[in-house]
PDB file of N, CA and C in Angstrom:
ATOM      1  N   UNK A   1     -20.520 -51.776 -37.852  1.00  0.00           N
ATOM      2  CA  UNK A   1     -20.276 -50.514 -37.214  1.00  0.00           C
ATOM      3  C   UNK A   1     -18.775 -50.227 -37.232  1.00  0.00           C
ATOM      4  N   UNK A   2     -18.046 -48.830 -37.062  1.00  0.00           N
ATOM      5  CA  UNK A   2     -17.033 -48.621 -37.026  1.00  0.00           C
ATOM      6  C   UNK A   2     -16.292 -48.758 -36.146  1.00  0.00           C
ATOM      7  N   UNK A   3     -14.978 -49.101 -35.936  1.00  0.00           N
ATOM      8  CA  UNK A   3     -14.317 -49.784 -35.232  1.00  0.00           C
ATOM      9  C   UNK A   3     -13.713 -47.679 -34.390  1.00  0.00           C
ATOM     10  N   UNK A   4     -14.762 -46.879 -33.915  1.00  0.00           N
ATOM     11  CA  UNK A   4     -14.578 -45.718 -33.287  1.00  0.00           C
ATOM     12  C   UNK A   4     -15.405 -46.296 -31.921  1.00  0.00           C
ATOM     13  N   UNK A   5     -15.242 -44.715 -31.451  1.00  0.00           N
ATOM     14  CA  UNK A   5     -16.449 -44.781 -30.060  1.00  0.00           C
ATOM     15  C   UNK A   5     -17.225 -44.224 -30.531  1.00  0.00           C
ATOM     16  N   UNK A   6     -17.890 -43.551 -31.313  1.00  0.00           N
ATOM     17  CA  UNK A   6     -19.143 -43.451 -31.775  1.00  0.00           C
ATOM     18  C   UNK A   6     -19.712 -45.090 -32.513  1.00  0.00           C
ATOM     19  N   UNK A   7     -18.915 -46.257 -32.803  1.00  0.00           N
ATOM     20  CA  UNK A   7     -19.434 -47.272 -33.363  1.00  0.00           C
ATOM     21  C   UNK A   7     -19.745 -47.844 -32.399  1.00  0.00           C
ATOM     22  N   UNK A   8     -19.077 -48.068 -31.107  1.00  0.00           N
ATOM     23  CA  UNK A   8     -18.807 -48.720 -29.989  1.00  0.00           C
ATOM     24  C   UNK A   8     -20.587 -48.506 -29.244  1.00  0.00           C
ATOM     25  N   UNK A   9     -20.193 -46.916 -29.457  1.00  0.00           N
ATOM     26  CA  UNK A   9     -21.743 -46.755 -28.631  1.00  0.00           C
ATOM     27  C   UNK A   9     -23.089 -47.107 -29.696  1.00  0.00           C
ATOM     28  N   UNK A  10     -23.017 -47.301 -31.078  1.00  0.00           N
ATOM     29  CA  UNK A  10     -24.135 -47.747 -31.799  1.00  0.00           C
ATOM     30  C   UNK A  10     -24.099 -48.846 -31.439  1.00  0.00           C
ATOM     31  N   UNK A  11     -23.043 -49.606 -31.445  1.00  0.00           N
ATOM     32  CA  UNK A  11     -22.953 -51.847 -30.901  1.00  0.00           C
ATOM     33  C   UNK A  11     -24.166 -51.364 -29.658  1.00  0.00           C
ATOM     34  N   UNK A  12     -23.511 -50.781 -28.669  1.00  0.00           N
ATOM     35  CA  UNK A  12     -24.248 -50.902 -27.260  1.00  0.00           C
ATOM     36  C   UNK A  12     -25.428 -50.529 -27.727  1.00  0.00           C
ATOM     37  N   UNK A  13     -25.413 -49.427 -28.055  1.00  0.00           N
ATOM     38  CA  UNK A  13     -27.216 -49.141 -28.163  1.00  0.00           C
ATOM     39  C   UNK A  13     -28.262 -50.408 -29.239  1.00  0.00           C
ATOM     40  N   UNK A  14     -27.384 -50.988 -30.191  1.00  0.00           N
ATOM     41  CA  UNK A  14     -28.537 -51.870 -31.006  1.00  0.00           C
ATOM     42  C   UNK A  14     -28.623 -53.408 -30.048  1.00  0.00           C
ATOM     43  N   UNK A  15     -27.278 -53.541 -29.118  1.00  0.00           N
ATOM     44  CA  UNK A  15     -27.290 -54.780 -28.376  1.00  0.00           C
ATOM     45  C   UNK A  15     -28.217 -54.484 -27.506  1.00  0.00           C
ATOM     46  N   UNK A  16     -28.368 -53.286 -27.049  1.00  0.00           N
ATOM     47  CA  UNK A  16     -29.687 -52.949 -26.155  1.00  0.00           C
ATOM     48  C   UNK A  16     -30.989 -52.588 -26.835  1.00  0.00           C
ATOM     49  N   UNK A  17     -31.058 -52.792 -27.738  1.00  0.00           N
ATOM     50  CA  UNK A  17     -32.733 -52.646 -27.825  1.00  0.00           C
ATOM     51  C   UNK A  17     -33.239 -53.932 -28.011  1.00  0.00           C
ATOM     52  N   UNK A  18     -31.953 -54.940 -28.009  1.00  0.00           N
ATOM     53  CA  UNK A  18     -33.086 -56.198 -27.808  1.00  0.00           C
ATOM     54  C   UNK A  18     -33.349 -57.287 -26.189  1.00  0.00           C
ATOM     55  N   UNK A  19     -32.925 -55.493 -25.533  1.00  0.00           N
ATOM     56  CA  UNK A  19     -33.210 -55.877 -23.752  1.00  0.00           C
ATOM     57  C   UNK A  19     -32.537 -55.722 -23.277  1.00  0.00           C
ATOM     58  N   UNK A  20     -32.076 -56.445 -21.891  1.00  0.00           N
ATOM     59  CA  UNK A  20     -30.778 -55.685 -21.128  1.00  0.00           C
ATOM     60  C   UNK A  20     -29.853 -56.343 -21.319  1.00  0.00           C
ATOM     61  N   UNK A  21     -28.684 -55.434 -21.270  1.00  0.00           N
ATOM     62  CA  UNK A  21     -27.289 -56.062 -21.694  1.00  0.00           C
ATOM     63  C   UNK A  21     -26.385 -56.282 -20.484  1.00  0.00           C
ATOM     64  N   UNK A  22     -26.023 -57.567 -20.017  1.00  0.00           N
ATOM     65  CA  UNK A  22     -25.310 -57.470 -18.754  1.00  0.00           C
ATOM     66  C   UNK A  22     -24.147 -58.270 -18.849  1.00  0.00           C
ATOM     67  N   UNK A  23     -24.089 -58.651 -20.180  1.00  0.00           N
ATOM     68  CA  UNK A  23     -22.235 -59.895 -20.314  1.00  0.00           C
ATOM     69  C   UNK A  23     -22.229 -59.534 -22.255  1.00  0.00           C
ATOM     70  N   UNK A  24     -21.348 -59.227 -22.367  1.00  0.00           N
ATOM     71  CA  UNK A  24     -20.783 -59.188 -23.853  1.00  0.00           C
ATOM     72  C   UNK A  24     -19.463 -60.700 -23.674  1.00  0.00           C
ATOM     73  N   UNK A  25     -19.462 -60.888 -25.110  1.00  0.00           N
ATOM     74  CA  UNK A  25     -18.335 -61.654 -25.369  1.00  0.00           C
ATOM     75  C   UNK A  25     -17.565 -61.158 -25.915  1.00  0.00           C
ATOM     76  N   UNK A  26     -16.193 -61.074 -26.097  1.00  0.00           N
ATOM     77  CA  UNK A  26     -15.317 -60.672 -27.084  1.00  0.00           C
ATOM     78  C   UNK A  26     -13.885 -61.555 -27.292  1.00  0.00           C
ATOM     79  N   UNK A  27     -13.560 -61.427 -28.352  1.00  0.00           N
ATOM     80  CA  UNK A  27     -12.272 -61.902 -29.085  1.00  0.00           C
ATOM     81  C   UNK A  27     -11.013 -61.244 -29.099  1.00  0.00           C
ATOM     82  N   UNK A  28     -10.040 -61.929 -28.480  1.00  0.00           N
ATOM     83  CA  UNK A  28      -8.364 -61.169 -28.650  1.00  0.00           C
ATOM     84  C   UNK A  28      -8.512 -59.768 -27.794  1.00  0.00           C
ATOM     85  N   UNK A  29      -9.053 -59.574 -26.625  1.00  0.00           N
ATOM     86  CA  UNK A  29      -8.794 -58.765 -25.953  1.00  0.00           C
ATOM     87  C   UNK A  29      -8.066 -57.880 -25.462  1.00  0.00           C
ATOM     88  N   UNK A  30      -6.599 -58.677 -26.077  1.00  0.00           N
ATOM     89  CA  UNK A  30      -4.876 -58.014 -25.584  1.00  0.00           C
ATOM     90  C   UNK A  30      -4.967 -57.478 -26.738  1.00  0.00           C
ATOM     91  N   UNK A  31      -5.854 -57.477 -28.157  1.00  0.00           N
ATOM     92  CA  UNK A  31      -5.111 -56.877 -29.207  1.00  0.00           C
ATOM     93  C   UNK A  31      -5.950 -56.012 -30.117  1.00  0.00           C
ATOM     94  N   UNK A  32      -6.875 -56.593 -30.929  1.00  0.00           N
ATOM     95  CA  UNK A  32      -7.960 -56.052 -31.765  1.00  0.00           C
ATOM     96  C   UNK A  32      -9.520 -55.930 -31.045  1.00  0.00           C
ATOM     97  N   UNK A  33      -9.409 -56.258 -29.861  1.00  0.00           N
ATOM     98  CA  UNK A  33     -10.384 -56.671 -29.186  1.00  0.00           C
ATOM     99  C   UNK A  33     -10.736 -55.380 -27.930  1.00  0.00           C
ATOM    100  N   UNK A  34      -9.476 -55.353 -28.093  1.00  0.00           N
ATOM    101  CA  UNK A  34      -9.382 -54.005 -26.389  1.00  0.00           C
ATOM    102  C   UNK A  34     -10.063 -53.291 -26.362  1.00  0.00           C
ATOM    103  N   UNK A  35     -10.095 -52.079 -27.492  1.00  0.00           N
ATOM    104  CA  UNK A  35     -10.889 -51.058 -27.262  1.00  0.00           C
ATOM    105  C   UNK A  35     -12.437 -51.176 -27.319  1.00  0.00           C
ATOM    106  N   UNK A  36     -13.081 -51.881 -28.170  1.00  0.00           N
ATOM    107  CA  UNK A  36     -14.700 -52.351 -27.849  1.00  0.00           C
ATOM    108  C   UNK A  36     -14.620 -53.082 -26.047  1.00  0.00           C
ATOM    109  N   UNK A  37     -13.554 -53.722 -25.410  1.00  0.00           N
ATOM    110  CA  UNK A  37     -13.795 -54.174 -24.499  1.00  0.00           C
ATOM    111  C   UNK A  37     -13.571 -53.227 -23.609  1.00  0.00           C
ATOM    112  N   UNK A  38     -12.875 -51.934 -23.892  1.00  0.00           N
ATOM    113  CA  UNK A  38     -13.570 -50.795 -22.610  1.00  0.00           C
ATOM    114  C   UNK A  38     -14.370 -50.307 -22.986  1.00  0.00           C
ATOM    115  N   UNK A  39     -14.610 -50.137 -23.493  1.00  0.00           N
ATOM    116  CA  UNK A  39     -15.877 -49.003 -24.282  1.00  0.00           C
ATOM    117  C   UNK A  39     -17.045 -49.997 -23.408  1.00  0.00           C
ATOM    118  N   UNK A  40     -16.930 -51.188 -23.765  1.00  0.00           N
ATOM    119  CA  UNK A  40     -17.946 -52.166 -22.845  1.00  0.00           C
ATOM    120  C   UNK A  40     -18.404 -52.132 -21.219  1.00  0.00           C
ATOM    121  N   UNK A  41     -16.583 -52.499 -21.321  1.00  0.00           N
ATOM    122  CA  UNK A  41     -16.562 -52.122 -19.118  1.00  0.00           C
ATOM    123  C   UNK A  41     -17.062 -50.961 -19.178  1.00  0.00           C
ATOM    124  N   UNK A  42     -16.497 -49.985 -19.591  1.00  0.00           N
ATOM    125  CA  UNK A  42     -17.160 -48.391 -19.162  1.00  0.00           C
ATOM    126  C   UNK A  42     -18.475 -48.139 -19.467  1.00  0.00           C
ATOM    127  N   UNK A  43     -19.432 -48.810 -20.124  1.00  0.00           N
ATOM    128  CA  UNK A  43     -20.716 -48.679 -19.959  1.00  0.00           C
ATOM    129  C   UNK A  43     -21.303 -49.781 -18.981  1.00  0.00           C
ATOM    130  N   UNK A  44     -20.378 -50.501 -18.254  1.00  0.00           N
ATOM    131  CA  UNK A  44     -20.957 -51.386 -17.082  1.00  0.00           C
ATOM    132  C   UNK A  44     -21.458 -52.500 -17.490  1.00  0.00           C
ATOM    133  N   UNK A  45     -20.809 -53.230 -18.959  1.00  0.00           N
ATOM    134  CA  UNK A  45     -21.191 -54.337 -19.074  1.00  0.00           C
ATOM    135  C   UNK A  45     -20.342 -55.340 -18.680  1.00  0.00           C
ATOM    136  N   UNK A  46     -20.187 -56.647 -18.055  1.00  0.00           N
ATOM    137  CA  UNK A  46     -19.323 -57.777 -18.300  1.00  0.00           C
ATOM    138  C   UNK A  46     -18.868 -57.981 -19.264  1.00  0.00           C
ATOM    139  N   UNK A  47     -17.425 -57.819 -19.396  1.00  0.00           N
ATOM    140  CA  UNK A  47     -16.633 -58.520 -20.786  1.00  0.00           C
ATOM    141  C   UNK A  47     -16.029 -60.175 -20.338  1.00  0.00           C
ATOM    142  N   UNK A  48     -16.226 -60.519 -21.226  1.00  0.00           N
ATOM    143  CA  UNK A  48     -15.670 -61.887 -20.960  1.00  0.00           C
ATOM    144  C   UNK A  48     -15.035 -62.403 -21.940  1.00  0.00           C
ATOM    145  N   UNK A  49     -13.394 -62.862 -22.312  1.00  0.00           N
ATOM    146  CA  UNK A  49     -12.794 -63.548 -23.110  1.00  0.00           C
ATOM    147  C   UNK A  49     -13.118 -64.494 -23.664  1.00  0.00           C
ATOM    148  N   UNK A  50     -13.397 -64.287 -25.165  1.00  0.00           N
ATOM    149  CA  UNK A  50     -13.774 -65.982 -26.098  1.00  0.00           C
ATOM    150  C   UNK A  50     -12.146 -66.394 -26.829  1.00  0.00           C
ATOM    151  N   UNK A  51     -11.851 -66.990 -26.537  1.00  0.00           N
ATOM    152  CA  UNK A  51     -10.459 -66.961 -27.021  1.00  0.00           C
ATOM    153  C   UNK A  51     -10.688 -68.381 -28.365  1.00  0.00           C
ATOM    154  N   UNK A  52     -11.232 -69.518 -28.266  1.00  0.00           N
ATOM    155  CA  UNK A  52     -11.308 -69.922 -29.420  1.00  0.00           C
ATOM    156  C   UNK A  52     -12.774 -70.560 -30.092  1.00  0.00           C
ATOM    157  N   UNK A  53     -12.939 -70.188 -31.406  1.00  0.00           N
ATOM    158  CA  UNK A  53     -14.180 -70.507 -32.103  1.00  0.00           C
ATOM    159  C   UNK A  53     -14.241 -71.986 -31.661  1.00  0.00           C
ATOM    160  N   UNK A  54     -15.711 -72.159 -31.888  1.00  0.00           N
ATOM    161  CA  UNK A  54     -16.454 -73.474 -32.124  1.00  0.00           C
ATOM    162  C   UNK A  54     -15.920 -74.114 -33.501  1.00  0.00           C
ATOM    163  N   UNK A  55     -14.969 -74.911 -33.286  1.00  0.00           N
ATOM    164  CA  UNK A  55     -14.302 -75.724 -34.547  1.00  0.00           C
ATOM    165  C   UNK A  55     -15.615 -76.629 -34.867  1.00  0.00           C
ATOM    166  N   UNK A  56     -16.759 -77.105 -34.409  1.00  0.00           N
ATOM    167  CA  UNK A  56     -17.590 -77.820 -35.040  1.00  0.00           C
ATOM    168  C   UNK A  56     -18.163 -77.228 -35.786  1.00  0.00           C
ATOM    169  N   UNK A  57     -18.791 -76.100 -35.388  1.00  0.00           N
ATOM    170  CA  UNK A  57     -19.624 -75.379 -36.109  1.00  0.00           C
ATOM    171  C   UNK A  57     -18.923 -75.180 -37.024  1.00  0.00           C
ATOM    172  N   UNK A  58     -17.318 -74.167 -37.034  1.00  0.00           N
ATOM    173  CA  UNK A  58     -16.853 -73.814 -37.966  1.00  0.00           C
ATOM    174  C   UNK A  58     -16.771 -75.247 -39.648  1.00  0.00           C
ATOM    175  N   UNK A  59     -16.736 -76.273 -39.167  1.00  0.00           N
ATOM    176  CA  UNK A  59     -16.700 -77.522 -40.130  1.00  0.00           C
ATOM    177  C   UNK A  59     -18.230 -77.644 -40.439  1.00  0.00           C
ATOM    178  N   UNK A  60     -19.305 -77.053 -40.207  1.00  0.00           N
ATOM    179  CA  UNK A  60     -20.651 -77.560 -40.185  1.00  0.00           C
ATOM    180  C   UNK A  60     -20.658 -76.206 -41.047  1.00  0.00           C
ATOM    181  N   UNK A  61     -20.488 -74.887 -40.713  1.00  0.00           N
ATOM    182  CA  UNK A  61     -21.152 -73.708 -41.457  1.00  0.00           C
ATOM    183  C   UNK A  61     -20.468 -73.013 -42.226  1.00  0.00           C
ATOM    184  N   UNK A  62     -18.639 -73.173 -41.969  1.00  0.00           N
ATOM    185  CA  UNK A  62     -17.905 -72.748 -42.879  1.00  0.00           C
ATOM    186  C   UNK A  62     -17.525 -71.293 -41.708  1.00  0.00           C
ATOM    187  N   UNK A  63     -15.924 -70.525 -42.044  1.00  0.00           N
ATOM    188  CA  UNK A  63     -16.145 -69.789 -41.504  1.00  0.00           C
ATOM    189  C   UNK A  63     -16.437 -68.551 -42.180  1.00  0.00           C
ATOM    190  N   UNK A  64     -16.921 -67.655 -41.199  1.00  0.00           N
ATOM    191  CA  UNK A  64     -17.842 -66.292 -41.342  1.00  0.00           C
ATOM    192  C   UNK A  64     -17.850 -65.715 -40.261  1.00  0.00           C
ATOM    193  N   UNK A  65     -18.034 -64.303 -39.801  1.00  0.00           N
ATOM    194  CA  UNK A  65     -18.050 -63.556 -39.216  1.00  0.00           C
ATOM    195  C   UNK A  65     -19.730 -63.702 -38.223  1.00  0.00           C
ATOM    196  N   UNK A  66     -20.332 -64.077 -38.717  1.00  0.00           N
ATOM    197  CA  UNK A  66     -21.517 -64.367 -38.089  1.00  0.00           C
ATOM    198  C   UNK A  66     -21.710 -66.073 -37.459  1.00  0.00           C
ATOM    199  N   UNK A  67     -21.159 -66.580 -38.213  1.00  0.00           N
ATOM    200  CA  UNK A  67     -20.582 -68.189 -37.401  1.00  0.00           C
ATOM    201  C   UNK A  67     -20.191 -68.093 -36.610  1.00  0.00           C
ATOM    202  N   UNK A  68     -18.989 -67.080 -36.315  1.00  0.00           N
ATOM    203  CA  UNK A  68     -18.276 -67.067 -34.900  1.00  0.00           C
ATOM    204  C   UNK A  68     -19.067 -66.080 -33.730  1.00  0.00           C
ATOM    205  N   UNK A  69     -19.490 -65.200 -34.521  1.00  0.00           N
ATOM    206  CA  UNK A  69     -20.070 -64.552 -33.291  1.00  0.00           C
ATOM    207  C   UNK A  69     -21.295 -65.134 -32.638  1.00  0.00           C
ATOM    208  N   UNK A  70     -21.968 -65.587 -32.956  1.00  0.00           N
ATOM    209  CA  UNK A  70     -22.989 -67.005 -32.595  1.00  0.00           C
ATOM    210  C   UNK A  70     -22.216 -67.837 -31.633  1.00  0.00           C
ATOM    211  N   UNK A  71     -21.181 -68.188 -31.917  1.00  0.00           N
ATOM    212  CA  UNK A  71     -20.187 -69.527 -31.207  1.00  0.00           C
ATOM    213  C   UNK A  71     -19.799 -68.743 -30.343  1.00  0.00           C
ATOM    214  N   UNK A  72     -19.358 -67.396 -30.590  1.00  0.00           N
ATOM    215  CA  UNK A  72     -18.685 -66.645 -29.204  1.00  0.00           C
ATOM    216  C   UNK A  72     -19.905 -66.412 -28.130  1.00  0.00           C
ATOM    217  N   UNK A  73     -21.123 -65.885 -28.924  1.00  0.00           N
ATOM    218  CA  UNK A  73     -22.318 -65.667 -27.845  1.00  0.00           C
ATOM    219  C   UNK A  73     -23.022 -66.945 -26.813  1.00  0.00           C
ATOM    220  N   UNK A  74     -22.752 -67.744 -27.755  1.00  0.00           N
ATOM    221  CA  UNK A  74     -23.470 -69.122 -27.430  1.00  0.00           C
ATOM    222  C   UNK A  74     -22.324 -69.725 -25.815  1.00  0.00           C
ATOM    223  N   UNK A  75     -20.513 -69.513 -26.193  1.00  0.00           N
ATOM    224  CA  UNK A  75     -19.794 -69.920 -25.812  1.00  0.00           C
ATOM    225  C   UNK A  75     -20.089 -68.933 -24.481  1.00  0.00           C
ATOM    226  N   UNK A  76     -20.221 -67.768 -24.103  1.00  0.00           N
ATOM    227  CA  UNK A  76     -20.379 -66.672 -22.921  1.00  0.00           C
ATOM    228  C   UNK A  76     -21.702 -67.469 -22.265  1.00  0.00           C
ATOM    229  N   UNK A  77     -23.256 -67.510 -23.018  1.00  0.00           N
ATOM    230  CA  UNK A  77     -24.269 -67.982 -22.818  1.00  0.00           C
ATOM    231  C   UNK A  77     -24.024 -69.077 -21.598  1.00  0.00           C
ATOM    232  N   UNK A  78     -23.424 -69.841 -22.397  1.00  0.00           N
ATOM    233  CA  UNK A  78     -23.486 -71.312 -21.295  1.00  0.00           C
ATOM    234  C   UNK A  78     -22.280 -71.837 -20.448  1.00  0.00           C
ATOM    235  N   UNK A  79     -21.416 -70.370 -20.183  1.00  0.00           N
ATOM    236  CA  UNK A  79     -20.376 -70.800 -19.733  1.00  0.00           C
ATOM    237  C   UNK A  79     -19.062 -71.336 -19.971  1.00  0.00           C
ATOM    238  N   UNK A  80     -19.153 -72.117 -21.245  1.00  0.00           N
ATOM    239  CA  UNK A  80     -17.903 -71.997 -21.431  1.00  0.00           C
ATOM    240  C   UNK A  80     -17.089 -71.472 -21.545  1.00  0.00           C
ATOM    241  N   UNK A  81     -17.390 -70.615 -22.025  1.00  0.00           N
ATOM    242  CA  UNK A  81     -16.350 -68.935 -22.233  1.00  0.00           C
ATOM    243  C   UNK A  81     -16.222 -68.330 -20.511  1.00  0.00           C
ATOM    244  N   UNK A  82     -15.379 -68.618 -20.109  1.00  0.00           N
ATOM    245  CA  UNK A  82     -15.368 -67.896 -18.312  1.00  0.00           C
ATOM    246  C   UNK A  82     -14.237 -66.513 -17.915  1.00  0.00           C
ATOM    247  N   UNK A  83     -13.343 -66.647 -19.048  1.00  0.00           N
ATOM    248  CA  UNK A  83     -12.508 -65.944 -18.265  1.00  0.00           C
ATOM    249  C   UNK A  83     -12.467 -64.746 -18.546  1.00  0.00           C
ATOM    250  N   UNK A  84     -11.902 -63.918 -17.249  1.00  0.00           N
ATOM    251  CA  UNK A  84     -12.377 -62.255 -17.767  1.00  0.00           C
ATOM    252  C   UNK A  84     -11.310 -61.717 -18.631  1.00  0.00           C
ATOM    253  N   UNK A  85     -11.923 -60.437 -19.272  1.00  0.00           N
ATOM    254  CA  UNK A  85     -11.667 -59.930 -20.522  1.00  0.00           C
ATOM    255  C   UNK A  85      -9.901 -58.991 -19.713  1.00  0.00           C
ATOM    256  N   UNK A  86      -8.997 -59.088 -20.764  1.00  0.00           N
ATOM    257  CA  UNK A  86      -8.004 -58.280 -20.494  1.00  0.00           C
ATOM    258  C   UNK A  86      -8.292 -56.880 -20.289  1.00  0.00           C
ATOM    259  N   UNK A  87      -7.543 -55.967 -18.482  1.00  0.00           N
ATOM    260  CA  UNK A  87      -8.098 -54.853 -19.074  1.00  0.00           C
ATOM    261  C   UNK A  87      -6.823 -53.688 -19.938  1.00  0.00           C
ATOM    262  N   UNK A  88      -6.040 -54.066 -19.988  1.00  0.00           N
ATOM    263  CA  UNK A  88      -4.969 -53.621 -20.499  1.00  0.00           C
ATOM    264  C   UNK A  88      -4.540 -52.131 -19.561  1.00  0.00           C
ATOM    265  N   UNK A  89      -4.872 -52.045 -18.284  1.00  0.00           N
ATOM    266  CA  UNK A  89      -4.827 -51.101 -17.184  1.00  0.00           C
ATOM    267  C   UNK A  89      -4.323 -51.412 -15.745  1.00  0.00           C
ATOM    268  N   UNK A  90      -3.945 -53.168 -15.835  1.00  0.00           N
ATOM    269  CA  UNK A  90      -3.626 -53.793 -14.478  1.00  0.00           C
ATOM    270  C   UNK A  90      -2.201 -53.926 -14.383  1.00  0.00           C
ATOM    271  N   UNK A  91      -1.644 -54.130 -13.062  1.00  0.00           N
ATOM    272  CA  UNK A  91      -0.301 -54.560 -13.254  1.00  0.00           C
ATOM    273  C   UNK A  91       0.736 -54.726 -14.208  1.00  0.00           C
ATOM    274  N   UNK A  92       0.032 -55.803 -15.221  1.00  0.00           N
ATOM    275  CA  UNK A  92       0.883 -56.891 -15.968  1.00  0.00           C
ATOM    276  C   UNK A  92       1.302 -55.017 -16.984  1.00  0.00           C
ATOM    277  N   UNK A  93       0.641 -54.365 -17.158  1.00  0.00           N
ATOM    278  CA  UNK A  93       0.444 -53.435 -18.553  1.00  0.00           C
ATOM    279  C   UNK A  93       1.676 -52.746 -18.082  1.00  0.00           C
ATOM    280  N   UNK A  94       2.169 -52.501 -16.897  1.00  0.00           N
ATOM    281  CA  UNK A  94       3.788 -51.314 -17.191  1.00  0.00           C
ATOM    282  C   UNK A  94       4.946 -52.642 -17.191  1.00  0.00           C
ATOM    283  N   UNK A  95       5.186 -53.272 -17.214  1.00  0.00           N
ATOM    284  CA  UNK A  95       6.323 -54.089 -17.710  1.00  0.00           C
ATOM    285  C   UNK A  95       5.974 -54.126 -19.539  1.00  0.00           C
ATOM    286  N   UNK A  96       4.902 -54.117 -19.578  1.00  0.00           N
ATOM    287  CA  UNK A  96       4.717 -54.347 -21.164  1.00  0.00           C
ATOM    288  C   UNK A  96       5.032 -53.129 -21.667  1.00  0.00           C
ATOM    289  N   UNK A  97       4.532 -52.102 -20.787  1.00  0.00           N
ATOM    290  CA  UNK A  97       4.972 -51.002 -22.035  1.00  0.00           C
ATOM    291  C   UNK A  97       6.453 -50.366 -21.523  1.00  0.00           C
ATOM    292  N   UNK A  98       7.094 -51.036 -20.622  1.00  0.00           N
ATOM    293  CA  UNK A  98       8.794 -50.845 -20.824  1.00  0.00           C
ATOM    294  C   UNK A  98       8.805 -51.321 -22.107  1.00  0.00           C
ATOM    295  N   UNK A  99       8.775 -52.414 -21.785  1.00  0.00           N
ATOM    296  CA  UNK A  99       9.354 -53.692 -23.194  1.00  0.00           C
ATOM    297  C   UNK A  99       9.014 -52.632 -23.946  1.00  0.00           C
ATOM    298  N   UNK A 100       8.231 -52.292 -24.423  1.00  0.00           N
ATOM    299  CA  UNK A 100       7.624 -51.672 -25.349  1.00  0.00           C
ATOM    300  C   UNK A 100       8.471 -50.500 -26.219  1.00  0.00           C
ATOM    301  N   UNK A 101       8.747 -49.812 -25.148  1.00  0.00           N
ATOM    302  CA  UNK A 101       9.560 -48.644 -24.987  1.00  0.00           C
ATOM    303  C   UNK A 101      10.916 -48.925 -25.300  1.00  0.00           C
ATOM    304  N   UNK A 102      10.995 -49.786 -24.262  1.00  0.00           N
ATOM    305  CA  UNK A 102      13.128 -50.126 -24.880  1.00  0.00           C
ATOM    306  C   UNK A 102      13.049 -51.045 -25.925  1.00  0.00           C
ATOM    307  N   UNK A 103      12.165 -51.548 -26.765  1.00  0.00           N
ATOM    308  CA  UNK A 103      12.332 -52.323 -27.576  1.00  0.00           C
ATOM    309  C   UNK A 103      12.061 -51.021 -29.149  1.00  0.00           C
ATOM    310  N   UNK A 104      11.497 -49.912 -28.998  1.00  0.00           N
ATOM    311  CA  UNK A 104      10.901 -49.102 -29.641  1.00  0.00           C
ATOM    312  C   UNK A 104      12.440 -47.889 -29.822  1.00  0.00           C
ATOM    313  N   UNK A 105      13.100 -47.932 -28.751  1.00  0.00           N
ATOM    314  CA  UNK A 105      14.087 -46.857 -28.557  1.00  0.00           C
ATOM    315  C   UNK A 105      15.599 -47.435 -29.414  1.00  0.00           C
ATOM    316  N   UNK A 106      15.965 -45.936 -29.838  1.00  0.00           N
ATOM    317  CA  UNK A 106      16.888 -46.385 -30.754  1.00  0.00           C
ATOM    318  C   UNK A 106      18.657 -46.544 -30.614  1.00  0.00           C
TER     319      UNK A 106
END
């Protein structure tokens, strides 16, 4: 699917037709990850940070895009994966986008 909000809402809708959706996993949240992870919160799902693949698997299946997302689902599934997803809207986000700004200004 496309990395839009019209793709965002096809993810949700095909993750929901195979029942209810109440915890997504996702990857790199501060970066390539963000915008599927509001698009997520804002339809009221749990996001939860996978921050690193299953290195076994990855040596057992090779990596792939479907290896990891298995390892990321599996990793949310049973807990290991715990911590919540960045929302890039809290506190920490206006010191960043000074930096941002005076580092951007000429």
């Amino acid at each position: 699917m496309p990395a839009t909000a019209e793709g965002y809402r096809q993810l949700v809708s095909w993750a929901r037709s195979f029942g209810g959706l109440r915890r997504a996993g996702v990857g790199c949240t501060g970066f390539c990850g963000a915008a599927p992870a509001r698009h997520l919160r804002a339809e009221g799902i749990e996001v939860t940070e996978v921050n690193q693949p299953d290195k076994a698997a990855r040596r057992r299946h090779g990596k792939t895009g479907a290896v990891d997302a298995e390892a990321a689902a599996r990793a949310v599934l049973s807990g290991r994966a715990a911590a919540a997803a960045k929302s890039s809207d809290g506190p920490v986000e206006t010191p960043r986008l000074f930096k941002l700004a005076k580092g951007s200004a000429p």
